[in-house]
Protein backbone atom coordinates (compact mmCIF):
# COMPACT_ATOMS: atom_id res chain seq x y z
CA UNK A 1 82.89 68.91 122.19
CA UNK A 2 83.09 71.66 119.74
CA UNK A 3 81.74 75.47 119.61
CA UNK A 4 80.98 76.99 116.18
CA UNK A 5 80.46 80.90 116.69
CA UNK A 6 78.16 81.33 119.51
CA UNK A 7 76.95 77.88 119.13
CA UNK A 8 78.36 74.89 121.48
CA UNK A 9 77.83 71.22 120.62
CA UNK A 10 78.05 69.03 123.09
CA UNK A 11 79.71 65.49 122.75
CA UNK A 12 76.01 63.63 122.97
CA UNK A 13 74.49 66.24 120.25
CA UNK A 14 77.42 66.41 117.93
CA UNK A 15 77.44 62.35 117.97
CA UNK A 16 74.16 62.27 116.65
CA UNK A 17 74.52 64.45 113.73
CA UNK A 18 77.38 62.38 112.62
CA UNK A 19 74.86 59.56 112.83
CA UNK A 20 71.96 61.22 110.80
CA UNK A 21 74.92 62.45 108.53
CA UNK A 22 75.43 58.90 107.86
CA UNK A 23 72.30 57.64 107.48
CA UNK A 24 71.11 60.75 105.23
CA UNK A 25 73.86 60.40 103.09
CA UNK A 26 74.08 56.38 102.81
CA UNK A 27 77.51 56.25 103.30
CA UNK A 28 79.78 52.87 101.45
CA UNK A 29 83.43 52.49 103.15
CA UNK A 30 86.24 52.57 100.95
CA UNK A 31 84.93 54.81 98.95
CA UNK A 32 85.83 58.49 98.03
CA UNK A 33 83.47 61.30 98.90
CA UNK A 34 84.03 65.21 98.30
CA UNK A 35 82.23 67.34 100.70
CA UNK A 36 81.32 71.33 99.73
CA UNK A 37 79.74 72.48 102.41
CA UNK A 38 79.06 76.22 103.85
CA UNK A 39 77.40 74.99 106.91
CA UNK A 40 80.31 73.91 109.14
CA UNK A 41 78.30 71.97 111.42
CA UNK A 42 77.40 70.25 108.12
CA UNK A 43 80.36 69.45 107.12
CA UNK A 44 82.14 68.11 110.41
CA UNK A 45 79.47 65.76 110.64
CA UNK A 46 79.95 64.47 107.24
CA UNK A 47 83.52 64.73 107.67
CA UNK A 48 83.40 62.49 110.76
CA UNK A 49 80.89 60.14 109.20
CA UNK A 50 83.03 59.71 106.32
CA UNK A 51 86.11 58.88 108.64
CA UNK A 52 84.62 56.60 110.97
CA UNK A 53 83.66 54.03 108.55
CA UNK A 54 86.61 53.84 106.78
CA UNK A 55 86.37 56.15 103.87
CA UNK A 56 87.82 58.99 102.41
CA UNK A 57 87.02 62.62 101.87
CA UNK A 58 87.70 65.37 99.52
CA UNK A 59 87.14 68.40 101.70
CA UNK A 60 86.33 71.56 99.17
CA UNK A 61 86.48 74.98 100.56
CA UNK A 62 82.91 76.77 101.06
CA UNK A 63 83.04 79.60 98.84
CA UNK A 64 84.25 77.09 95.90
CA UNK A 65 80.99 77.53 93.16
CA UNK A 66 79.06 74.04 91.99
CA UNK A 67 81.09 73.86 89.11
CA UNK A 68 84.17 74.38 90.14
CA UNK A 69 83.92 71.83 93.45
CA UNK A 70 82.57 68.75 90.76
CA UNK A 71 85.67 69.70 88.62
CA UNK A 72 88.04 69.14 91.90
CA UNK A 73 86.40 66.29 93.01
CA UNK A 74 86.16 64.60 89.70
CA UNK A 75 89.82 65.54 89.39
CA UNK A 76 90.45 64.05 92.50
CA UNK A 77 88.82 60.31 91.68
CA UNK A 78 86.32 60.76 94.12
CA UNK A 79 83.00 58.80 93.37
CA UNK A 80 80.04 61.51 94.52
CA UNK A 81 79.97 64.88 95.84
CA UNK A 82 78.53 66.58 98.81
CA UNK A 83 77.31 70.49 97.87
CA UNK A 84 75.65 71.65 100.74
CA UNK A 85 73.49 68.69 100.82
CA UNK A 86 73.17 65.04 102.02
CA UNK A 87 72.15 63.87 98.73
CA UNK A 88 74.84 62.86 96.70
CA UNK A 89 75.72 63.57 93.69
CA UNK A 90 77.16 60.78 92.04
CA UNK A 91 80.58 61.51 89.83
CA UNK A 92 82.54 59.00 86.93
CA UNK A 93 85.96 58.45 87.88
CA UNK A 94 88.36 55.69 86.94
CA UNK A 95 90.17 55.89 90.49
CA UNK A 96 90.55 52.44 92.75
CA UNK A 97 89.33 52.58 96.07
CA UNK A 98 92.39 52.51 98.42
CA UNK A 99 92.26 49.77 101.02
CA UNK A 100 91.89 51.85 103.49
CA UNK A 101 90.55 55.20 103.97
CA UNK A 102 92.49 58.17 103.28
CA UNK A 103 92.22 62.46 103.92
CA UNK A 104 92.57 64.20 100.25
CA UNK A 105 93.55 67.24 99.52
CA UNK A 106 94.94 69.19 96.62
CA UNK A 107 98.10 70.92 96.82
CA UNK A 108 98.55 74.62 96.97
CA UNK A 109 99.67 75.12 93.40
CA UNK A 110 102.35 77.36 94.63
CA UNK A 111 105.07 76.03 92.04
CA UNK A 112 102.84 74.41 90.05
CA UNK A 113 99.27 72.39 89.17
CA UNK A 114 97.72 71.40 91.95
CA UNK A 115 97.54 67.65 92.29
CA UNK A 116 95.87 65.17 94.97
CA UNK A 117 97.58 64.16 97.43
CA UNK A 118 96.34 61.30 99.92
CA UNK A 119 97.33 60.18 103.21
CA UNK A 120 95.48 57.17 105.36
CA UNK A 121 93.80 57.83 108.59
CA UNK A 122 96.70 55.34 110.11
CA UNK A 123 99.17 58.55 109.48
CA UNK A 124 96.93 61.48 110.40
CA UNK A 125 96.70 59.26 114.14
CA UNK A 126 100.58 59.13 114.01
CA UNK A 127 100.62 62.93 113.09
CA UNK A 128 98.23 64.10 115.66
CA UNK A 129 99.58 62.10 118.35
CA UNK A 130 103.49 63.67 117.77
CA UNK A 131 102.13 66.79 117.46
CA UNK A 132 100.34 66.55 120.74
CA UNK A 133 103.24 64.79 122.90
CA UNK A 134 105.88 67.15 121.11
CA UNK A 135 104.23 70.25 120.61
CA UNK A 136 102.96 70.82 125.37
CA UNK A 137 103.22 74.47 125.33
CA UNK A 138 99.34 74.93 124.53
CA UNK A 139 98.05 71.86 126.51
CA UNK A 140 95.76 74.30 128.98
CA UNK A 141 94.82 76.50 125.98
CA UNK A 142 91.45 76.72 124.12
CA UNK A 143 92.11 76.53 120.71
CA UNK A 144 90.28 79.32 118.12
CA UNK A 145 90.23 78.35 114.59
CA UNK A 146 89.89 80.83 112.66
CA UNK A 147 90.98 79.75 109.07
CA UNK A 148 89.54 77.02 106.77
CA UNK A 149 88.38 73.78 108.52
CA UNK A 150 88.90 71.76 105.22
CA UNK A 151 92.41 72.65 105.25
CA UNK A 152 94.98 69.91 106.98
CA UNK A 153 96.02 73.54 109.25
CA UNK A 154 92.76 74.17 110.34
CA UNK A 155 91.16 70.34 110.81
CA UNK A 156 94.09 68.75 111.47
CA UNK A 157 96.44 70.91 113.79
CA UNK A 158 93.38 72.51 115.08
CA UNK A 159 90.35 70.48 115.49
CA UNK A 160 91.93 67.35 115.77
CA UNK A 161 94.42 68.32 117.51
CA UNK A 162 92.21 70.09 120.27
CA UNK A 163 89.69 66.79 120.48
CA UNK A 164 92.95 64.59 120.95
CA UNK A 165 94.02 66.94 123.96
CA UNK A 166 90.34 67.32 125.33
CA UNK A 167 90.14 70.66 124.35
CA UNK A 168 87.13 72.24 123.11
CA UNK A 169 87.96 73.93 119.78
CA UNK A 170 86.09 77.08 118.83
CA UNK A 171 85.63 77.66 115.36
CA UNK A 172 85.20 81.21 114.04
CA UNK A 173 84.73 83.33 110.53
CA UNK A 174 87.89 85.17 110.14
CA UNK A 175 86.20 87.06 107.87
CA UNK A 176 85.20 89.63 110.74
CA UNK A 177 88.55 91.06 112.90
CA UNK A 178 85.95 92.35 115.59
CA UNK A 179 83.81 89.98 115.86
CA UNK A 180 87.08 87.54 116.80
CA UNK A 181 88.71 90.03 118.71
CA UNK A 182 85.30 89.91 120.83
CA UNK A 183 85.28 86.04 120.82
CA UNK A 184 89.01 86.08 122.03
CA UNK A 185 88.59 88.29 124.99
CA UNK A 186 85.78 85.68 126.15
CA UNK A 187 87.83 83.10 126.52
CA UNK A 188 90.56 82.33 129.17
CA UNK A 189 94.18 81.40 127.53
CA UNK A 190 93.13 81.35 123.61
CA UNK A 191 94.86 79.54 120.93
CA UNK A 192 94.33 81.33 117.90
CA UNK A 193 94.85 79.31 114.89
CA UNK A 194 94.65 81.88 111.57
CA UNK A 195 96.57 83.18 108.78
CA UNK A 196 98.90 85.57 108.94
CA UNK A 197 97.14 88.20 106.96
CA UNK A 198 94.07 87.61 109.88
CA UNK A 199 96.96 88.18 112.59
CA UNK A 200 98.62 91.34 111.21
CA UNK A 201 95.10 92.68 111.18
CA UNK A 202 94.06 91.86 115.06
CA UNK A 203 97.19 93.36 115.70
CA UNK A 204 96.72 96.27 114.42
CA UNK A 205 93.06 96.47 115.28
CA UNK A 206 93.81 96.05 119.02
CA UNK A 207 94.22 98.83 121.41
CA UNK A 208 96.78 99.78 122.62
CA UNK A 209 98.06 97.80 125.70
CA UNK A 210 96.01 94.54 124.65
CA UNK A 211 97.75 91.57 123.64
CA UNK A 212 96.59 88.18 122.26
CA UNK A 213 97.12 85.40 124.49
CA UNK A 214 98.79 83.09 122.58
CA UNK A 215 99.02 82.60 118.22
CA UNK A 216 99.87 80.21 115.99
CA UNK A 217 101.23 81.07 112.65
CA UNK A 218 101.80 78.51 109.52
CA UNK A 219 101.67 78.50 105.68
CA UNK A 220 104.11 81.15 104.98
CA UNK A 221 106.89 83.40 106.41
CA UNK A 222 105.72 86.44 108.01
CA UNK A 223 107.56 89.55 106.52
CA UNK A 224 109.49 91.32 108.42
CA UNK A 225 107.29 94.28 109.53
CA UNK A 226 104.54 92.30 110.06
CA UNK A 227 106.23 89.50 112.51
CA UNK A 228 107.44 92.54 114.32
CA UNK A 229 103.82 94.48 115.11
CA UNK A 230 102.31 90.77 115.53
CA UNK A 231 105.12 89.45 117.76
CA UNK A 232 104.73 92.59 119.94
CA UNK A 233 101.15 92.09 120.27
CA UNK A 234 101.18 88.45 121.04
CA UNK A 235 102.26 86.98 124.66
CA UNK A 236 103.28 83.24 123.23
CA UNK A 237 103.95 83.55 119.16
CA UNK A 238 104.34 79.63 117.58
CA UNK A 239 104.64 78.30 114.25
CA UNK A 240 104.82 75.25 111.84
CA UNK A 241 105.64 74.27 109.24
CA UNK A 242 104.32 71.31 106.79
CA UNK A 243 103.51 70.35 103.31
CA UNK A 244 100.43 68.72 101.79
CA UNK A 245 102.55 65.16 101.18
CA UNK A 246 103.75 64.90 104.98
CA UNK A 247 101.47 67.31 107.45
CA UNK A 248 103.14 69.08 110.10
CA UNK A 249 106.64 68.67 109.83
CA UNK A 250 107.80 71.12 112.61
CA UNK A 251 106.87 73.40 115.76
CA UNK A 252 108.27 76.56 117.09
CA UNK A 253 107.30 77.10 120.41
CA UNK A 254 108.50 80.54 121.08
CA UNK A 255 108.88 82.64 117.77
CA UNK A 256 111.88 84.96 117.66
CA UNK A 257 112.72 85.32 114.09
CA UNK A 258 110.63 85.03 111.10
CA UNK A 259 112.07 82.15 109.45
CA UNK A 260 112.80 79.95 111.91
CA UNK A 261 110.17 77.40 111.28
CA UNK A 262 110.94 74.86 114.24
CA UNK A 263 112.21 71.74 115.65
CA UNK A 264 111.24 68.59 113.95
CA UNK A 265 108.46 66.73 115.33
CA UNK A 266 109.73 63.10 115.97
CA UNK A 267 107.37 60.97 113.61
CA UNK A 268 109.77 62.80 110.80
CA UNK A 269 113.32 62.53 109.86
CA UNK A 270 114.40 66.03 107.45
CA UNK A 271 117.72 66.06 105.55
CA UNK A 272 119.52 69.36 105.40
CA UNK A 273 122.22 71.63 105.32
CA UNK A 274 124.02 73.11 108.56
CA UNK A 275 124.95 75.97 107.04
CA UNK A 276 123.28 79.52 106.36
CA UNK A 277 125.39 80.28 103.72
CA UNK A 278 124.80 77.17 101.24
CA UNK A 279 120.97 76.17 102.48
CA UNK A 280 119.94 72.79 100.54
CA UNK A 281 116.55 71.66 99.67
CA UNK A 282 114.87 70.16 103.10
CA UNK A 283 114.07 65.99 102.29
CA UNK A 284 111.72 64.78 104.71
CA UNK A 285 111.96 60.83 104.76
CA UNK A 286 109.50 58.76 106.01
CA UNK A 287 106.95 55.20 105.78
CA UNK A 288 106.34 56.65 101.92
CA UNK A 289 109.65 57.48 101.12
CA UNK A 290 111.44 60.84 100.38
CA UNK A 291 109.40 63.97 99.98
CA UNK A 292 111.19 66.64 98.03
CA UNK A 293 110.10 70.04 99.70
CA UNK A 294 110.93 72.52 96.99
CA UNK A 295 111.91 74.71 100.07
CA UNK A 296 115.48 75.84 100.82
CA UNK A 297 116.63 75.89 104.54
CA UNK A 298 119.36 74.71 107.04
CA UNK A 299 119.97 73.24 110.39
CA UNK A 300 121.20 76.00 112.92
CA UNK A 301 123.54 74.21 115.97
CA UNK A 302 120.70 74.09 118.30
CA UNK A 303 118.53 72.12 115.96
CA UNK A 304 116.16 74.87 114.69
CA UNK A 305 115.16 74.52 111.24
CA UNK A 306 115.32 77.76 109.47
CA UNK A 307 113.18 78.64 106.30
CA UNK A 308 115.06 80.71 103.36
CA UNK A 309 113.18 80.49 100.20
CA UNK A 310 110.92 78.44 97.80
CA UNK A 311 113.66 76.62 95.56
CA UNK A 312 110.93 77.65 92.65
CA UNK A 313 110.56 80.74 93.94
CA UNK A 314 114.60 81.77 93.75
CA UNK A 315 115.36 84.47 91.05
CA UNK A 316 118.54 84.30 89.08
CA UNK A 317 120.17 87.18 88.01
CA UNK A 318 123.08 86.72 86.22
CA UNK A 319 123.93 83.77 88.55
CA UNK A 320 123.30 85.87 91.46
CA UNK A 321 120.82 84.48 93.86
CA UNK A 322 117.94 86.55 94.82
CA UNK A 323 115.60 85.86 97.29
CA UNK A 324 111.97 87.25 97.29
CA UNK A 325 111.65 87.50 101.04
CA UNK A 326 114.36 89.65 101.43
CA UNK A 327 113.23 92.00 98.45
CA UNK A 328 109.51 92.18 99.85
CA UNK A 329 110.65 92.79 103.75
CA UNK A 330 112.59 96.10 102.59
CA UNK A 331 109.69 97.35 100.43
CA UNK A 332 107.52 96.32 103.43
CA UNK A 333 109.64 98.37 105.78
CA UNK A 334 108.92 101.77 103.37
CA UNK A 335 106.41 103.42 105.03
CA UNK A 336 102.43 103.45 103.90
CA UNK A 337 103.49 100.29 101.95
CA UNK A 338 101.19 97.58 103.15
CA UNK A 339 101.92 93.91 101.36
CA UNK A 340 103.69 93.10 98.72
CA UNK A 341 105.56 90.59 96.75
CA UNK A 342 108.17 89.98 94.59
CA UNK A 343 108.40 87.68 91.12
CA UNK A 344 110.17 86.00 88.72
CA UNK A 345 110.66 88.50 85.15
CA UNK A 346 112.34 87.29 82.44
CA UNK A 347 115.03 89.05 81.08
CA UNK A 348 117.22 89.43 77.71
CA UNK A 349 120.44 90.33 79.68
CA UNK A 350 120.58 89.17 82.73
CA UNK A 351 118.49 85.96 81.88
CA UNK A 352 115.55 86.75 84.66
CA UNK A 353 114.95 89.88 86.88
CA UNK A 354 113.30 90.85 90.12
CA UNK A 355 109.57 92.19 89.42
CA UNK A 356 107.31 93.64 91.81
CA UNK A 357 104.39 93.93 93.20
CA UNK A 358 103.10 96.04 96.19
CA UNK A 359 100.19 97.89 97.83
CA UNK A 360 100.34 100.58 100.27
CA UNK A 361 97.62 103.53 102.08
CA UNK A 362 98.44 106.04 99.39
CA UNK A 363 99.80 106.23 96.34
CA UNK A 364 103.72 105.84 95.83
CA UNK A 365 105.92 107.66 92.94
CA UNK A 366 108.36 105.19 90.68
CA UNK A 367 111.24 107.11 92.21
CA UNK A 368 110.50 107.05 95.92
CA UNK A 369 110.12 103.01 95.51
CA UNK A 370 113.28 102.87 93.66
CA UNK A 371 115.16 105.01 95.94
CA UNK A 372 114.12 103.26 98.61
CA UNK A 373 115.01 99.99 96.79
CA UNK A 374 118.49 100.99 96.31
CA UNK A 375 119.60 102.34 99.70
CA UNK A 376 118.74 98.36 100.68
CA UNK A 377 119.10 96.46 98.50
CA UNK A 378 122.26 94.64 96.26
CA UNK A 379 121.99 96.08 92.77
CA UNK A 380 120.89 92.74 91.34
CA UNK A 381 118.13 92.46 94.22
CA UNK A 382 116.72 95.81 92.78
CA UNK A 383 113.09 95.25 91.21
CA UNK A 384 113.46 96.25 87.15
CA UNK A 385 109.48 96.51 87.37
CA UNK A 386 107.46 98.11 90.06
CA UNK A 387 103.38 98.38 90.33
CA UNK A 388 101.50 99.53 92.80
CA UNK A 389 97.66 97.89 93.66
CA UNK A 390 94.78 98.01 95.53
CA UNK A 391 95.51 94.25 97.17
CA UNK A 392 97.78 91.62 96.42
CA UNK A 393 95.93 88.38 95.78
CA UNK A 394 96.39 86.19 98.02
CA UNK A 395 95.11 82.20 97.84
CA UNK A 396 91.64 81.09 100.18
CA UNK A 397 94.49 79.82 102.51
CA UNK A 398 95.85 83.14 102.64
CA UNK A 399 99.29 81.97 100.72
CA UNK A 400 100.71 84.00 97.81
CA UNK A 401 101.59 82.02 94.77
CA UNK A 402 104.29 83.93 92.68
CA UNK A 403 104.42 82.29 89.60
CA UNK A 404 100.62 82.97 89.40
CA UNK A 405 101.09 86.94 89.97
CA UNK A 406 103.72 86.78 87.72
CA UNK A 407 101.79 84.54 85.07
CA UNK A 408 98.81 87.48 85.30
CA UNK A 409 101.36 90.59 85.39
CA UNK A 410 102.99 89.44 81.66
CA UNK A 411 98.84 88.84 80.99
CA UNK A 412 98.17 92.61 81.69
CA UNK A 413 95.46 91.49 84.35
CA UNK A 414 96.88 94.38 86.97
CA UNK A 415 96.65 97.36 84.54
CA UNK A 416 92.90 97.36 85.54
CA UNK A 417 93.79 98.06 89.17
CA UNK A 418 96.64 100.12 88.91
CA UNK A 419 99.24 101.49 86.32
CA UNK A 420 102.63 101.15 86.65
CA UNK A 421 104.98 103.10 88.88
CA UNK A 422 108.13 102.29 87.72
C-alpha cells in the first residue's frame, strides 16, 4: 500500500495500524484533532483514523517543538493534540465542531498571518478524483514523495493521489540528496514529488548523462537558472499550482517555461486576464464562492495559465511596476550566485524600492552585483540595497516569504551572517 524509506506496508498491515491508531487514541467523530508526529508511519495511521470516522485533523509539521505545535493547534480550534503519542492531550478552544469532517491547515503566511483554513473530506474526493482523470500523464509512474506529508502537496497530490490510482507511493527524507538519488534509481518510472530547492540539488548532484525520470514541481516559480539545469536533467518536468483555500487548481504536463503554471483542472472555474501585458488577479470560483488569489497571471490563447507575480509581492517604484522574479532570475544568472530574492524597501523618493537579498559560492563585491544589475535590468528594477548571505531562508515547505525577509532585513537580523555589499 505504501513504502516509507526501505520499509513497505502492505494493505493488510497498514489497515491494522489505523485500527490500533484508533483504538489507542479513542477517537470521537466530529471532532478536531492536531497530529505532531515524527514517526510517519505514526502519523498516516492517525491521519487515516481521524478521516475515516468523520473527523478532522490539524496536521503539524515534525520538526515543529511542543510548544509551538499546542499554540497552532489551539489557534486552529482543535480540541486535543497528538505529539508523537497516542495519548491525547486535551486543548480549550471555543471552535464548533463542523458537521462534517474537514482537512486543516494553516496558510503559508506569505502575505500575511497565517490563518486556518478548512475544507471537508466531500471536496478533497472531488479534488483527488479531477486531478486523477485530468492530470494521465503519470498513471504508470511510482510516485516518490519527498517533501512534507502534512502538507496538502505532499498528502494530497501525492499520497492520495497515488492510493486513488493504485499506485504505491514511496515516501522519503529529502533531507539526504543521495540517499534519494539511490532510492530513485531503484525504481522503474519515478514520480518525484519535492520542492524545488530538493530538485535543483539532484540535478546538480547527478552525473553527468543521468536524468530523473519524471518531476513534479509546485509551491513557487522556479528561477530562471534553476528551471533550466532541472529541466535539462529531467525526462517529463510537470507542475501545479494551488492555494491553501482551493487545492490544486492547475497541471502542467510538459514544463517549457517557468511560469506557466497549467491548464485548469475541471472541478475549478479561474477568472483572468488574456493578456500578458495587463495580467489581473486570478479568481477561482467555486461551491464556497470566490477565492481571491493574491497572484497576478493571464490566460495565453491555448488556455495555459501563466504565473507573473504575487499581487503583495509587486514593488512600486514611482508607479513603475517591478516584479521580483524578474530582478532575482538576472542576479541568479551572475555567476557563483546561488539563490536569492528580492523585497519590498521603503523609500522617501520614490515611495518603495527594490532590496536584495542573495547568496552565492564566494564572496561578491557591491560593484560587480551592481554592474551586473544594470547591464539587465530597467533603472527602476535596479536593487538600491544589496547583501550577500550564507542561505536565504526559506519556509519548511521550501517557499520564500518576502515580506518576512524584508520584515528581518529593516530588524538588522542579517548583519550577523553577512555585511552589506552594496
Amino acid at each position: 500500500m505504501l513504502q516509507i524509506d526501505d520499509r513497505y506496508y502492505d494493505r493488510q498491515k497498514f489497515e491494522q495500524m489505523v485500527v490500533l491508531s484508533a483504538d489507542k487514541a479513542g477517537l470521537s467523530a466530529n471532532a478536531r484533532y492536531a497530529v505532531c508526529f515524527s514517526d510517519t508511519a505514526g502519523w498516516l495511521a492517525l491521519f487515516f483514523a481521524i478521516r475515516n470516522i468523520g473527523a478532522s485533523v490539524f496536521p503539524i509539521h515534525p520538526a515543529t517543538p511542543h510548544a509551538a505545535a499546542r499554540r497552532l493547534a489551539v489557534a486552529a480550534g482543535c480540541n486535543a493534540l497528538y505529539f508523537n503519542s497516542l495519548e491525547a492531550e486535551t486543548l480549550s478552544t471555543q471552535v464548533e465542531p463542523a458537521s462534517t469532517g474537514q482537512l486543516l491547515q494553516m496558510s503559508s503566511g506569505t502575505t500575511g498571518a497565517p490563518k486556518c483554513i478548512a475544507r471537508g473530506w466531500a471536496e478533497i474526493d472531488a479534488e483527488v478524483a479531477s486531478y486523477v482523470a485530468t492530470f494521465r500523464q503519470p498513471e504508470e509512474m511510482t510516485p516518490v514523495i519527498a517533501c512534507p506529508t502534512t502538507h496538502s502537496y505532499g498528502l494530497i497530490c501525492g499520497i492520495l493521489v497515488a492510493l486513488k490510482r493504485g499506485r504505491t507511493p514511496v515516501i522519503v527524507d529529502a533531507g539526504n540528496p543521495k540517499y534519494l538519488l539511490r532510492t530513485l534509481r531503484g525504481i522503474e518510472q519515478p514520480l518525484l514529488y519535492s520542492s524545488p530547492a530538493v530538485l535543483h540539488t539532484l540535478a546538480r548532484l547527478m552525473p553527468e548523462g543521468e536524468k530523473l525520470h519524471a518531476a513534479m514541481t509546485s509551491g513557487t516559480v522556479l528561477p530562471e537558472p534553476w528551471f533550466a539545469r532541472i529541466r535539462a536533467r529531467t525526462t517529463h518536468l510537470f507542475q501545479q499550482y494551488g492555494c491553501s483555500e482551493t487545492g490544486c487548481i492547475a497541471v502542467n504536463p510538459d514544463v517549457t517555461d517557468a511560469a506557466d503554471m497549467g491548464f485548469v483542472l475541471p472541478h475549478h472555474s479561474v477568472a483572468c486576464s488574456n493578456s500578458a501585458v495587463a495580467p489581473s488577479e486570478m479568481i477561482v470560483s467555486g461551491p464556497n464562492g470566490d477565492i481571491a488569489t493574491r497572484d497576478l497571471g493571464y490566460y495565453r490563447p491555448d488556455g495555459m495559465l501563466v504565473f507573473v507575480s504575487r499581487l503583495d509581492d509587486t514593488i512600486n517604484v514611482s508607479g513603475l511596476n517591478v516584479y521580483p522574479r524578474e530582478v532575482e532570475d538576472v542576479v541568479m544568472s551572475m555567476p557563483s550566485v546561488t539563490d536569492a530574492v528580492a523585497f519590498r524597501k521603503a523609500d522617501t523618493l520614490a515611495g518603495e524600492r527594490v532590496g536584495l537579498l542573495f547568496s552565492a559560492t564566494e564572496r561578491l563585491e557591491g560593484p560587480a552585483v551592481r554592474q551586473w544589475c544594470a547591464q539587465n535590468l530597467a533603472s527602476h528594477q535596479l536593487p538600491m540595497e544589496i547583501v550577500q548571505v550564507d542561505a536565504i531562508p526559506r519556509q519548511a515547505n521550501g517557499k520564500i516569504s518576502r515580506r518576512e525577509v524584508a520584515a528581518q532585513h529593516a530588524a538588522g537580523q542579517f548583519a550577523a551572517l553577512a555585511k552589506e555589499v552594496a
